[in-house]
N, C-alpha and C. Protein backbone atom coordinates (compact mmCIF):
# COMPACT_ATOMS: atom_id res chain seq x y z
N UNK A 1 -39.66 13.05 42.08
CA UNK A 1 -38.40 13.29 41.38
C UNK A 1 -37.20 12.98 42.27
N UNK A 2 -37.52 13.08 43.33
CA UNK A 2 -36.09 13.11 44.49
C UNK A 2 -36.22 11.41 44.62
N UNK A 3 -36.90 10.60 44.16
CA UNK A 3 -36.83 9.01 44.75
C UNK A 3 -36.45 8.89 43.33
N UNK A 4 -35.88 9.50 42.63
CA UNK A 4 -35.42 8.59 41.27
C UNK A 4 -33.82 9.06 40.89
N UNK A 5 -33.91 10.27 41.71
CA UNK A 5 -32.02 10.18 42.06
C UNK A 5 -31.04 9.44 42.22
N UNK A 6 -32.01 8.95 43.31
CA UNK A 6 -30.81 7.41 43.98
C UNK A 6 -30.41 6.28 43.71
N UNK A 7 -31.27 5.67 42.93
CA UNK A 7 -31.00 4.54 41.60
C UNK A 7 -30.34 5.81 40.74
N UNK A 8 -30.55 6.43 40.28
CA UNK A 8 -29.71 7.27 38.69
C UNK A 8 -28.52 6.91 39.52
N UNK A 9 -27.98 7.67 40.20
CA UNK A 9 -26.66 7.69 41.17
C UNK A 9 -26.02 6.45 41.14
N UNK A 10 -26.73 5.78 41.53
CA UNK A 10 -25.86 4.26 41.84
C UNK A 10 -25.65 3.80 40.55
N UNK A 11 -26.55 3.68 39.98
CA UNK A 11 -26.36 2.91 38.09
C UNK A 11 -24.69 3.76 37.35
N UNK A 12 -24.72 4.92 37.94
CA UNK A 12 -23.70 5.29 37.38
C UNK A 12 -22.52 5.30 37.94
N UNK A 13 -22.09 5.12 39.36
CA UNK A 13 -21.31 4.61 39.99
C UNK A 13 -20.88 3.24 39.82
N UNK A 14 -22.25 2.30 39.35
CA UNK A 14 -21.93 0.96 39.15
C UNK A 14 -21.24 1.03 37.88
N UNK A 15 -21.74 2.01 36.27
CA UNK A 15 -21.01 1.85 35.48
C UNK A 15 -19.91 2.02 35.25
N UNK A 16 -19.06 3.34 36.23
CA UNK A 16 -17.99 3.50 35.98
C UNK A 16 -17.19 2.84 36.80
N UNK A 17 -17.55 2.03 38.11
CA UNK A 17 -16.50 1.12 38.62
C UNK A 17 -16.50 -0.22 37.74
N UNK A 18 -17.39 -0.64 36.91
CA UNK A 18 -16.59 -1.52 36.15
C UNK A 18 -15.63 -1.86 35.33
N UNK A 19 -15.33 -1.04 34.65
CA UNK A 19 -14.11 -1.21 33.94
C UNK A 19 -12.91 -1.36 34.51
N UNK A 20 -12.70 -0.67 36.12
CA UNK A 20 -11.76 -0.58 37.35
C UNK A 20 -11.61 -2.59 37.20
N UNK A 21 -12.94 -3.02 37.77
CA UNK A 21 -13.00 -4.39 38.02
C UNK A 21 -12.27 -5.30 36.99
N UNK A 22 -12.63 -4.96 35.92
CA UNK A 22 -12.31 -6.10 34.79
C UNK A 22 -10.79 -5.74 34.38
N UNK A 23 -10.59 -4.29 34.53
CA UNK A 23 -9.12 -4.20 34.71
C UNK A 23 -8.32 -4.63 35.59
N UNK A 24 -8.61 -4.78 36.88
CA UNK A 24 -8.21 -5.47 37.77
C UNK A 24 -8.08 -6.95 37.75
N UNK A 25 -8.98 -8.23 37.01
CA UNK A 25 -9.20 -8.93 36.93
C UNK A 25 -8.45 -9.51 35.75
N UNK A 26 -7.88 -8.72 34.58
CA UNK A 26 -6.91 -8.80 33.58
C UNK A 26 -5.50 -8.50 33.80
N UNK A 27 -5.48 -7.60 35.08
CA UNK A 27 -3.94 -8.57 35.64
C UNK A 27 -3.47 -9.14 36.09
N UNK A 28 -4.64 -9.67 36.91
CA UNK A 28 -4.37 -10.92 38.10
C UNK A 28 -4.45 -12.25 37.03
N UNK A 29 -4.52 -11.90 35.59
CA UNK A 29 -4.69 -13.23 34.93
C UNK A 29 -3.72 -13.01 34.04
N UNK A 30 -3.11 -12.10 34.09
CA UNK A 30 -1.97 -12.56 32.94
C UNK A 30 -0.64 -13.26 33.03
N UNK A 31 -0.51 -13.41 34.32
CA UNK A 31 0.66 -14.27 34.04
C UNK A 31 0.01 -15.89 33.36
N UNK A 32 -1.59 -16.16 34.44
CA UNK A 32 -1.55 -17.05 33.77
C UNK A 32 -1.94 -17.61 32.35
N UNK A 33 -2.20 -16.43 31.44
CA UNK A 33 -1.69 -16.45 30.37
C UNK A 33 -0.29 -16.40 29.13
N UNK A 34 0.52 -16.58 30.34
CA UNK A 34 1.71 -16.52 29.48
C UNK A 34 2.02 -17.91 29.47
N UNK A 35 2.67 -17.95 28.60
CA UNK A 35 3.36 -19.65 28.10
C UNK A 35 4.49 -19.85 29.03
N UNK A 36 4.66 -20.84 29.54
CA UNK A 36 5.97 -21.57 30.08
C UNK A 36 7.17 -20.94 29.34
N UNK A 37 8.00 -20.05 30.22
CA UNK A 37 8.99 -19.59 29.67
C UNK A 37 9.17 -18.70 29.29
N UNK A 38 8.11 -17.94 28.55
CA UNK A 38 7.43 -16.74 28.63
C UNK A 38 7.64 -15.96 29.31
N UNK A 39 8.51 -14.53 28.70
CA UNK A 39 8.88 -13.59 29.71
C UNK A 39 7.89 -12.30 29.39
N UNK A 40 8.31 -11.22 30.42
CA UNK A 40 7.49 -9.61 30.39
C UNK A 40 8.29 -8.65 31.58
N UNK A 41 8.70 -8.02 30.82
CA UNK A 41 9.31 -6.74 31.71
C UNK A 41 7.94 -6.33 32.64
N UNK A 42 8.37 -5.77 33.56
CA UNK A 42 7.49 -5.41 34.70
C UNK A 42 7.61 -4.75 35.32
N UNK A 43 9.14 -4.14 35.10
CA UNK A 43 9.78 -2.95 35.89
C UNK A 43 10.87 -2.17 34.99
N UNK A 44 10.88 -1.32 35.24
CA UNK A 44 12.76 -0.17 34.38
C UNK A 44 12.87 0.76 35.18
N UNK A 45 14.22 0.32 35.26
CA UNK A 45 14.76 1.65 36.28
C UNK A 45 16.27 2.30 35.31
N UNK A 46 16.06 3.89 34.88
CA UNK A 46 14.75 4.56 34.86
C UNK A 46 13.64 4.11 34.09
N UNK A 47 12.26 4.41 34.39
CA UNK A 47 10.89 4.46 33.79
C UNK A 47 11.24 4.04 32.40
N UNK A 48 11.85 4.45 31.20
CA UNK A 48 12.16 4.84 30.32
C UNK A 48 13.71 3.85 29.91
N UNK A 49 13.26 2.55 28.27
CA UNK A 49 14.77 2.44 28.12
C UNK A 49 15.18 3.65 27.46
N UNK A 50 16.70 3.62 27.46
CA UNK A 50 17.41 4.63 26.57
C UNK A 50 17.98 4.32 25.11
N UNK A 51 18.13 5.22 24.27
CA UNK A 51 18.44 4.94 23.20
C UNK A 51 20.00 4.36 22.96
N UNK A 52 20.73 4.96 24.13
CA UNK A 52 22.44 4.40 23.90
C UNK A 52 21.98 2.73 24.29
N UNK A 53 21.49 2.09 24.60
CA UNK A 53 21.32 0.88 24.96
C UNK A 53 21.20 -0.20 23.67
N UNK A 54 21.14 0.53 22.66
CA UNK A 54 21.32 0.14 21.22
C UNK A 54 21.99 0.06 20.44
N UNK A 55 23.64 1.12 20.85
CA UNK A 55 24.38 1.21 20.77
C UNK A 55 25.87 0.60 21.04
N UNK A 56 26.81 0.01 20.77
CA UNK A 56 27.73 -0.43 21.25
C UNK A 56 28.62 0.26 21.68
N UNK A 57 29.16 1.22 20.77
CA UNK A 57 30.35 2.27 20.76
C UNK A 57 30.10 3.07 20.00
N UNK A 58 30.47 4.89 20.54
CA UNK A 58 30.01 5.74 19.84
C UNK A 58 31.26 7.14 20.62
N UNK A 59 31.47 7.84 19.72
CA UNK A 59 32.14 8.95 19.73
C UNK A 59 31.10 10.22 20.14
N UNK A 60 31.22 11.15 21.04
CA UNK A 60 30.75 12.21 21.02
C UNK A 60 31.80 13.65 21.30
N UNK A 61 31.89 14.25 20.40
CA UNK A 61 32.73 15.43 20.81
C UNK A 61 34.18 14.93 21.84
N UNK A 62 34.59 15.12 23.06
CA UNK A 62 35.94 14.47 23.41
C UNK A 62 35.75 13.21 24.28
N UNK A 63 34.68 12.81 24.09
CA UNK A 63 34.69 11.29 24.95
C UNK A 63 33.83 10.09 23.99
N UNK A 64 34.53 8.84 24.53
CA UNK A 64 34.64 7.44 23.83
C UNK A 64 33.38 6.93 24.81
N UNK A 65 32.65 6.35 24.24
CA UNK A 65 31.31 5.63 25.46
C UNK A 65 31.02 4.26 24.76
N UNK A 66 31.22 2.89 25.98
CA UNK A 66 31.13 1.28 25.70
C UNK A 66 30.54 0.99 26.00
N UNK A 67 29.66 0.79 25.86
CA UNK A 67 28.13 -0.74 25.85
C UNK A 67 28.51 -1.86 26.50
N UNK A 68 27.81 -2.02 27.84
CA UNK A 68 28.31 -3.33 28.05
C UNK A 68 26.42 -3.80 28.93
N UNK A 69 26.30 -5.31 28.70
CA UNK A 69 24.93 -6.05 29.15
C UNK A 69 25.07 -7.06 29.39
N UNK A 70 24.45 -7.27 30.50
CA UNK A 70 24.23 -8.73 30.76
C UNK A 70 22.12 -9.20 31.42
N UNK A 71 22.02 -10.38 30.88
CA UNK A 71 20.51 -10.51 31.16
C UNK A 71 20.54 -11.95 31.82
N UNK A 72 19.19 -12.57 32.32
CA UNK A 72 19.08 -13.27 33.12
C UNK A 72 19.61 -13.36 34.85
N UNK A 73 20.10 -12.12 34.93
CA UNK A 73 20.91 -12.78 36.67
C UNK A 73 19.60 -12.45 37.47
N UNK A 74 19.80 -13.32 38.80
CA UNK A 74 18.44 -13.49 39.89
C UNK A 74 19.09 -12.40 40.35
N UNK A 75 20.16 -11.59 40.17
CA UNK A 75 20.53 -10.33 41.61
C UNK A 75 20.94 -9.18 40.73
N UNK A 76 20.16 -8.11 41.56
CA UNK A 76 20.34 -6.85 40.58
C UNK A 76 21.72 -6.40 40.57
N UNK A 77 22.40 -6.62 42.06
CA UNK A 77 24.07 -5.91 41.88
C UNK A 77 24.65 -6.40 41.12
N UNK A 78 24.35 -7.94 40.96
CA UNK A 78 25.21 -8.83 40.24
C UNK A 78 25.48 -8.79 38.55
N UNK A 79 23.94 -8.10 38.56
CA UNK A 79 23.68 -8.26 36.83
C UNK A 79 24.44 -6.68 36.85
N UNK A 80 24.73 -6.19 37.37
CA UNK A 80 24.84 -4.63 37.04
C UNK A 80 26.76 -4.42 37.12
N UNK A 81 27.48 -5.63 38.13
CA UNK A 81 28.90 -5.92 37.71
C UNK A 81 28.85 -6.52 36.83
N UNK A 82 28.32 -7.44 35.73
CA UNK A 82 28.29 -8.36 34.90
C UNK A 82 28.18 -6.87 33.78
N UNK A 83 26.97 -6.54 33.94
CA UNK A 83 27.27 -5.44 32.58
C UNK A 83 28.29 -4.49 32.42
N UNK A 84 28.77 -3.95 34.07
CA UNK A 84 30.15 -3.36 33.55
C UNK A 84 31.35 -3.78 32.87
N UNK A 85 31.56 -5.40 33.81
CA UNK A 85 32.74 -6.38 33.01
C UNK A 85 32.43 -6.16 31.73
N UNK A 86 30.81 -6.20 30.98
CA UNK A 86 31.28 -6.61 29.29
C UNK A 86 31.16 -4.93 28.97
N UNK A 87 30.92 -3.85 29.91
CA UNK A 87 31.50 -2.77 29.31
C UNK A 87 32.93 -2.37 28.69
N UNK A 88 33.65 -2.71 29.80
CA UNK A 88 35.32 -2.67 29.97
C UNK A 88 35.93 -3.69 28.64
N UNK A 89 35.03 -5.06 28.54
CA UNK A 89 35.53 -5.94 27.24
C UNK A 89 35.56 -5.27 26.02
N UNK A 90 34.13 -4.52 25.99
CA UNK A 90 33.68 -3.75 24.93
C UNK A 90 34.70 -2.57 24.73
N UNK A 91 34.82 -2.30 25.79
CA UNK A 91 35.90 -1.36 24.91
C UNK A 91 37.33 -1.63 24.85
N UNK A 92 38.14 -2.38 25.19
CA UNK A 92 38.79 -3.19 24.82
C UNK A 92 38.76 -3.49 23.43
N UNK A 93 37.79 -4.04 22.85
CA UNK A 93 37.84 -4.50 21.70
C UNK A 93 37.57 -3.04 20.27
N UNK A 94 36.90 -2.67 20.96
CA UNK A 94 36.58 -1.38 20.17
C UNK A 94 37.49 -0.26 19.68
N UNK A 95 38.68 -0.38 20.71
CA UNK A 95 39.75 0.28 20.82
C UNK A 95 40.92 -0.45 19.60
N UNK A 96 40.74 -2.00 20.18
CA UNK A 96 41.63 -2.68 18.99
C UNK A 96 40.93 -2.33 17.53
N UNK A 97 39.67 -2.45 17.10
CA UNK A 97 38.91 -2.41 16.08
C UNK A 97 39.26 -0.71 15.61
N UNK A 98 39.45 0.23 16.06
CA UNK A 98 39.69 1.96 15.70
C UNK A 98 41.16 2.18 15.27
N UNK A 99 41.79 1.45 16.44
CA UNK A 99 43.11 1.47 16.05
C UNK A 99 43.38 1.04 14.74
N UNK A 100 43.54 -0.70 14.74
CA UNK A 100 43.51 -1.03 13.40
C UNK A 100 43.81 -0.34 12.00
N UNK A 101 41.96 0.46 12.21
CA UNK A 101 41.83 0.93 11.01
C UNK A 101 42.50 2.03 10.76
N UNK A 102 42.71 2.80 11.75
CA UNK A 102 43.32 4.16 11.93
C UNK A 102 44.97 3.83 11.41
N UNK A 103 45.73 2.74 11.82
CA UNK A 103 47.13 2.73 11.79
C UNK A 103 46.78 1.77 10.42
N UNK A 104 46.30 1.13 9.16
CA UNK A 104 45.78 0.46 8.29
C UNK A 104 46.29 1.33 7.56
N UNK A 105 44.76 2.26 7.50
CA UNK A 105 44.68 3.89 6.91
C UNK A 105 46.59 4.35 6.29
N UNK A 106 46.94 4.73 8.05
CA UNK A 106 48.54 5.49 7.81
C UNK A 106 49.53 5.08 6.76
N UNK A 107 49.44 3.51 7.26
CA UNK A 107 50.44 2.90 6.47
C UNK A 107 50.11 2.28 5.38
N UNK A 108 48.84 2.88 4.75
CA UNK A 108 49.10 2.39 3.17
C UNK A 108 50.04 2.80 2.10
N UNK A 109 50.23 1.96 1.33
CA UNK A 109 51.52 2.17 0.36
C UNK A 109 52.97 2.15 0.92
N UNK A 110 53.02 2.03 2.02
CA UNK A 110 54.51 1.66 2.49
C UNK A 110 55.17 0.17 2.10
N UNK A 111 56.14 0.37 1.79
CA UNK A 111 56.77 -0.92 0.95
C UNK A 111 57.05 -1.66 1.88
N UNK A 112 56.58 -2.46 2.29
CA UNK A 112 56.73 -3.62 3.44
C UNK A 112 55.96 -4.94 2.51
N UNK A 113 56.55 -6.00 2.91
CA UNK A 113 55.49 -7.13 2.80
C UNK A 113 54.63 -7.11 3.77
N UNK A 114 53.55 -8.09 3.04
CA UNK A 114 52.70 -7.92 3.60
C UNK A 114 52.63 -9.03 5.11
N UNK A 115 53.71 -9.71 5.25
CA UNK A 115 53.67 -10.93 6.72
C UNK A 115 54.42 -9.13 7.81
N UNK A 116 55.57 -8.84 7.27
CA UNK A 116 56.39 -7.75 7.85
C UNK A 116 54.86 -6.84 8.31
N UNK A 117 54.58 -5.77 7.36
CA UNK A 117 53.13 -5.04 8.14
C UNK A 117 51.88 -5.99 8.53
N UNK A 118 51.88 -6.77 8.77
CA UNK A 118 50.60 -7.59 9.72
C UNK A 118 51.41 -7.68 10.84
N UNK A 119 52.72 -7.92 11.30
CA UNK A 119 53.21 -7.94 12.32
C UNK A 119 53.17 -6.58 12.76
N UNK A 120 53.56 -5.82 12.08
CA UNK A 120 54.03 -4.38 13.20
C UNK A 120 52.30 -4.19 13.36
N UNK A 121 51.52 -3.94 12.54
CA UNK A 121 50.32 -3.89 12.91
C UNK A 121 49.75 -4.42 13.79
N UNK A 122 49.78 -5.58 14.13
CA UNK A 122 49.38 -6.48 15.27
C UNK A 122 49.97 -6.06 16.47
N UNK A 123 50.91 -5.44 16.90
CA UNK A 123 52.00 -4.94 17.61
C UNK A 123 51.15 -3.61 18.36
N UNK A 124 50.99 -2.61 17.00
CA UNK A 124 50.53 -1.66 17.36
C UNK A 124 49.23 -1.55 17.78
N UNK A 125 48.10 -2.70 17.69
CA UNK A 125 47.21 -2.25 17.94
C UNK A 125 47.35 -3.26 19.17
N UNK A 126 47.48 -4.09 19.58
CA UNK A 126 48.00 -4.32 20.92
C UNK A 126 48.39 -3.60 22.31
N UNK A 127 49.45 -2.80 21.59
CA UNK A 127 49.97 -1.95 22.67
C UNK A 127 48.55 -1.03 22.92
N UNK A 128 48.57 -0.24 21.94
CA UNK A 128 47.21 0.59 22.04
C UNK A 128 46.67 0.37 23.10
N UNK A 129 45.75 -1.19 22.80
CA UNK A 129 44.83 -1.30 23.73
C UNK A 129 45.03 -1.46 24.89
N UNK A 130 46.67 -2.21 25.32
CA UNK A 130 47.45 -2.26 26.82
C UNK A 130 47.34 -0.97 27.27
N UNK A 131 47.72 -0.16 26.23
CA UNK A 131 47.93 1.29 26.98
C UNK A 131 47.03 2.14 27.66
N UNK A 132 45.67 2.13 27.39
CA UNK A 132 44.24 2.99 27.32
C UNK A 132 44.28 3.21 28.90
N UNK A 133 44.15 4.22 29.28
CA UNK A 133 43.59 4.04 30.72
C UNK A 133 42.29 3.77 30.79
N UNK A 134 42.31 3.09 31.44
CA UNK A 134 40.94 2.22 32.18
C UNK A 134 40.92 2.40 33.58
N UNK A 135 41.46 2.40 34.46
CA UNK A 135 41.76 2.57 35.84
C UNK A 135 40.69 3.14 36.35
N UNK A 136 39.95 3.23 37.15
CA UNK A 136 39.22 4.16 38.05
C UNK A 136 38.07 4.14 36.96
N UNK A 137 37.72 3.59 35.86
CA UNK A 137 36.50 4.20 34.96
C UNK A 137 34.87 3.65 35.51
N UNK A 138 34.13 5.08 35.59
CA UNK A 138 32.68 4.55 36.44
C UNK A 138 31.84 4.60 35.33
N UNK A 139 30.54 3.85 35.36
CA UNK A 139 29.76 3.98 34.40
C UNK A 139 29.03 5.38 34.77
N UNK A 140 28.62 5.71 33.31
CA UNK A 140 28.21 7.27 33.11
C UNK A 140 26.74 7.10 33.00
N UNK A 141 26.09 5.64 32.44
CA UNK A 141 24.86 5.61 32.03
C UNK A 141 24.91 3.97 32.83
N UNK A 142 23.18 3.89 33.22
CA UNK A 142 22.75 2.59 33.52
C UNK A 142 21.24 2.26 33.74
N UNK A 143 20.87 1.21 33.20
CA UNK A 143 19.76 0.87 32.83
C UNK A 143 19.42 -0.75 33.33
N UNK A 144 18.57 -1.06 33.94
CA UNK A 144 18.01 -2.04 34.42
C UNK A 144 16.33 -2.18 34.30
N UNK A 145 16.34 -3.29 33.69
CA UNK A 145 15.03 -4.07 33.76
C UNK A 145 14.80 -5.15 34.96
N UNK A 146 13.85 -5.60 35.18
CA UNK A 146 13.01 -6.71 35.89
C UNK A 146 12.20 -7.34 35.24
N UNK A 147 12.45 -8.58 35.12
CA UNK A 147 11.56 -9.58 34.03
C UNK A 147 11.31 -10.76 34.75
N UNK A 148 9.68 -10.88 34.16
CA UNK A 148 8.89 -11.57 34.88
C UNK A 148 9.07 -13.20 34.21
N UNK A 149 9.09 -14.24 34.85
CA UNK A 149 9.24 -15.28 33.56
C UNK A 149 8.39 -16.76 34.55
N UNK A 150 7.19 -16.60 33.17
CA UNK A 150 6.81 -18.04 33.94
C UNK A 150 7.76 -19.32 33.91
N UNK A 151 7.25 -20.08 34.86
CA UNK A 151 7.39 -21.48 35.14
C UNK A 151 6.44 -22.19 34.92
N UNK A 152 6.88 -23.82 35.44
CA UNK A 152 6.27 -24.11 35.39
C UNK A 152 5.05 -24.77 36.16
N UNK A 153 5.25 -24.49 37.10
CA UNK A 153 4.50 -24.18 38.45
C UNK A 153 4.87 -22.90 38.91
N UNK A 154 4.63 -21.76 38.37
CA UNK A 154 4.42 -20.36 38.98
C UNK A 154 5.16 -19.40 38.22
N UNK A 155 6.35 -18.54 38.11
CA UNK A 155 6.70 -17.44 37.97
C UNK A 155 8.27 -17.23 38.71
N UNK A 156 8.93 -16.69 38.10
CA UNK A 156 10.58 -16.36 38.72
C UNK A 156 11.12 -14.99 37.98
N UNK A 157 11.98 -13.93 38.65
CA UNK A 157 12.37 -12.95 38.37
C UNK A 157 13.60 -13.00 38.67
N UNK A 158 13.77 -12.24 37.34
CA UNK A 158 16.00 -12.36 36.50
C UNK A 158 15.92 -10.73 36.31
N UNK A 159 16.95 -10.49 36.30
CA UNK A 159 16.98 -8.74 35.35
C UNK A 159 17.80 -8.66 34.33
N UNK A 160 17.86 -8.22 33.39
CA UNK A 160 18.27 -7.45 32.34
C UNK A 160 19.46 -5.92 32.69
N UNK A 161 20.48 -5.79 32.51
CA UNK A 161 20.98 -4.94 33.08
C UNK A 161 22.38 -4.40 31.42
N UNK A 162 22.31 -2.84 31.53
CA UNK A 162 22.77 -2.17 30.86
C UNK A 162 23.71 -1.29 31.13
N UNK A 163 25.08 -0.92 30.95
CA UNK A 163 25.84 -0.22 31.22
C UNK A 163 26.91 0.30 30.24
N UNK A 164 27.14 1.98 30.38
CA UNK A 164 27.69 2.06 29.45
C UNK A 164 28.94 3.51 29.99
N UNK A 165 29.94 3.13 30.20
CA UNK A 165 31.59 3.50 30.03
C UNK A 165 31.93 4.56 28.85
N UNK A 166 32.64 5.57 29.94
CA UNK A 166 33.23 6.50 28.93
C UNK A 166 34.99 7.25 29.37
N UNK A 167 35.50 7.22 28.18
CA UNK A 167 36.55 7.43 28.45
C UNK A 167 36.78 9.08 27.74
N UNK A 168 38.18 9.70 27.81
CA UNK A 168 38.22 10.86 27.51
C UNK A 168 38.84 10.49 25.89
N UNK A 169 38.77 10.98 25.24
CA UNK A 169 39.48 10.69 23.94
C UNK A 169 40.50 11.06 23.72
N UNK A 170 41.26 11.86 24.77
CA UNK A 170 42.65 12.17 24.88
C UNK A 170 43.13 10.53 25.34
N UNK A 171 42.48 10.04 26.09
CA UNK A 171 43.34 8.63 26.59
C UNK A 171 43.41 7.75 25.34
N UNK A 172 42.53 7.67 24.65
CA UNK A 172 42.77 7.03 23.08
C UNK A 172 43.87 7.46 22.96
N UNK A 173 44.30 8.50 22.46
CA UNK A 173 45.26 9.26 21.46
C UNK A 173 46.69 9.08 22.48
N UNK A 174 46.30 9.25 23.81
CA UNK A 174 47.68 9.02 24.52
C UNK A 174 48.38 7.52 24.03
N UNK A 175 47.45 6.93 23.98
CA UNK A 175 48.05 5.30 23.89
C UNK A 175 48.37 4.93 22.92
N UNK A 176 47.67 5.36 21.44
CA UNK A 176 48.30 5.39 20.19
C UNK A 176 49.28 5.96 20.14
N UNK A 177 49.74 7.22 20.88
CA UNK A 177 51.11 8.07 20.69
C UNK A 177 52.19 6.89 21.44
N UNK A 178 51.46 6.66 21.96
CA UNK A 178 52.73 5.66 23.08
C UNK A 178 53.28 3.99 22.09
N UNK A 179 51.84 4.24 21.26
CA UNK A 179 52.30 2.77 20.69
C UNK A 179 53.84 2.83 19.76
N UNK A 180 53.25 4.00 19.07
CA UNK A 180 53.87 4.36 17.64
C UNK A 180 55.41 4.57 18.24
N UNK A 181 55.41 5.39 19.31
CA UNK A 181 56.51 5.30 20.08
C UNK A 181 57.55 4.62 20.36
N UNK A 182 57.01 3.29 20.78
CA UNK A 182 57.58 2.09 21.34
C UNK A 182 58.00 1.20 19.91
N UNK A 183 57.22 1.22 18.78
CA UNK A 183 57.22 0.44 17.72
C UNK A 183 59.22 1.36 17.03
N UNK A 184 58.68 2.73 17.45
CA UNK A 184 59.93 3.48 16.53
C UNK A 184 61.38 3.12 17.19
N UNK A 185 60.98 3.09 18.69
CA UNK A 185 61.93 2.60 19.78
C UNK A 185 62.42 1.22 19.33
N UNK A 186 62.06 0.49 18.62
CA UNK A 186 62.37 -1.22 18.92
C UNK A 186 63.56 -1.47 18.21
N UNK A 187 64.27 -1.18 19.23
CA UNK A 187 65.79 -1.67 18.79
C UNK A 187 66.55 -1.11 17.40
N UNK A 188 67.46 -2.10 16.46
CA UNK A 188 67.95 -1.58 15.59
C UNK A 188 66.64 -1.69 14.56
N UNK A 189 65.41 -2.09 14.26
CA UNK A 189 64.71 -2.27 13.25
C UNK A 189 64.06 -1.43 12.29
N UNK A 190 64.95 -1.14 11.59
CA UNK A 190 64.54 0.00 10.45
C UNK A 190 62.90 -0.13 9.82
N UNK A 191 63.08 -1.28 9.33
CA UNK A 191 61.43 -0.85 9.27
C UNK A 191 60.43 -0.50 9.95
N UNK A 192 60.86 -0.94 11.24
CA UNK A 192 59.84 -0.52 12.05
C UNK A 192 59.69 0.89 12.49
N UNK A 193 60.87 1.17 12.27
CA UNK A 193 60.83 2.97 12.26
C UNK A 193 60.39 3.80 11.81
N UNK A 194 60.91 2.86 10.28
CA UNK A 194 59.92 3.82 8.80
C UNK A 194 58.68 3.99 8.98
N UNK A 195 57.91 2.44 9.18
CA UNK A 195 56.74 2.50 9.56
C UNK A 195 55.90 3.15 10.52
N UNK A 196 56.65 3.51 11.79
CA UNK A 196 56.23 4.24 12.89
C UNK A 196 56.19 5.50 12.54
N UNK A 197 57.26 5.99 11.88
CA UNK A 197 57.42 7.51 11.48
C UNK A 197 56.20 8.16 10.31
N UNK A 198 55.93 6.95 9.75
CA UNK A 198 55.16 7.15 8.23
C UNK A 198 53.52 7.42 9.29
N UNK A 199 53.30 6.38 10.15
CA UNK A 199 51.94 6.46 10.72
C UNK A 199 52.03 7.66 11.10
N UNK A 200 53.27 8.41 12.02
CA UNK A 200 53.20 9.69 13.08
C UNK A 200 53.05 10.53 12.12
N UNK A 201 53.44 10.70 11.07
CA UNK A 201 53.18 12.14 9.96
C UNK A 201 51.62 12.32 9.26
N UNK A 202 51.01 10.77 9.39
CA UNK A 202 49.70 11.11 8.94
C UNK A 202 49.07 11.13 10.12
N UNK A 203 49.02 10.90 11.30
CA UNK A 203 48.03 10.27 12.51
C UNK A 203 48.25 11.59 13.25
N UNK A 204 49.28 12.10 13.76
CA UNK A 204 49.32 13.36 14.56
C UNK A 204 49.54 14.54 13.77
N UNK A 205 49.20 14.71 12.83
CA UNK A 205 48.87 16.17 12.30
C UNK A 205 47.63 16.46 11.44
């Protein structure tokens, strides 16, 4: 009985290191199963993407948060200033796009033509966005990939990089107050007053 141990033993050591093997042997072959050009994440830092990464722009309770990405760069710092730049664009634009609608909203039914309110409108959401502080803004969230991408003689690695900007939502509202401001300020122009005054009675109360 004791000489039939030692084969049992090994047979079952042999069975369970195989699957180790052939697993091993299925990743040393997959790149060269990928097609020319053919990419595969291979790394995330963190472990885990995030769900704001799906997101462009989003409101939470008193702060504004911008989406900004950039993919393909060979250098991780690089891809990771590249996603802040289109953070900062992003909200830039996002800011013009809220405003808009917000000062749209105010001044409906005000007797203006309609070339007269596309101008002051254009005006106001301009300033707006001049106005926003941006200064000093750090990203709050960031997300990076590593992607694997064949060639065609071998393999090359780019990253994927995610960043996302937040502002206080008082700085919104400062800069709209400042717009409406400046619009009521502009010289002798009565309409533009009316109009400024008409937005401030619906927008700040």
């Amino acid at each position: 009985m004791r000489i039939l141990k030692a084969p049992v033993v090994f047979l079952s050591i042999a069975v369970v290191a195989l699957p180790f093997a052939l697993t091993g042997c299925a990743s040393s072959r997959s790149v060269e199963k990928m097609a020319t050009g053919e990419e595969q994440i291979v790394e995330r830092t963190p472990d885990r993407a995030p769900k704001w990464i799906e997101i462009p722009f989003e409101e939470k309770k008193d702060r504004m948060f911008f989406k900004g990405e950039a993919s393909g760069a060979y250098d991780a710092s690089l891809c990771q200033r590249q996603a802040k730049a289109a953070a900062v664009q992003n909200l830039v634009e996002a800011v013009k796009i809220k405003a808009r609608s917000e000062f749209s909203e105010a001044v409906r039914g005000v007797n203006l033509s309609e070339q007269s309110l596309g101008r002051y409108l254009d005006s106001l959401v301009a300033w707006t966005s001049e106005n926003v502080e941006i200064t000093g803004t750090t990203p709050s969230d960031q997300y990076r990939e590593k992607v694997q991408i064949r060639t065609y003689d071998g393999v090359k690695y780019a990253y994927n990089c995610f960043t996302r900007l937040s502002i206080p939502v008082e700085n919104y509202l400062r800069a709209r107050e400042s717009a409406l401001a400046r619009l009521e300020d502009g010289g002798q122009d009565e309409e533009a007053r009316a109009l400024a005054m008409e937005a401030k009675e619906k927008l700040m109360h």
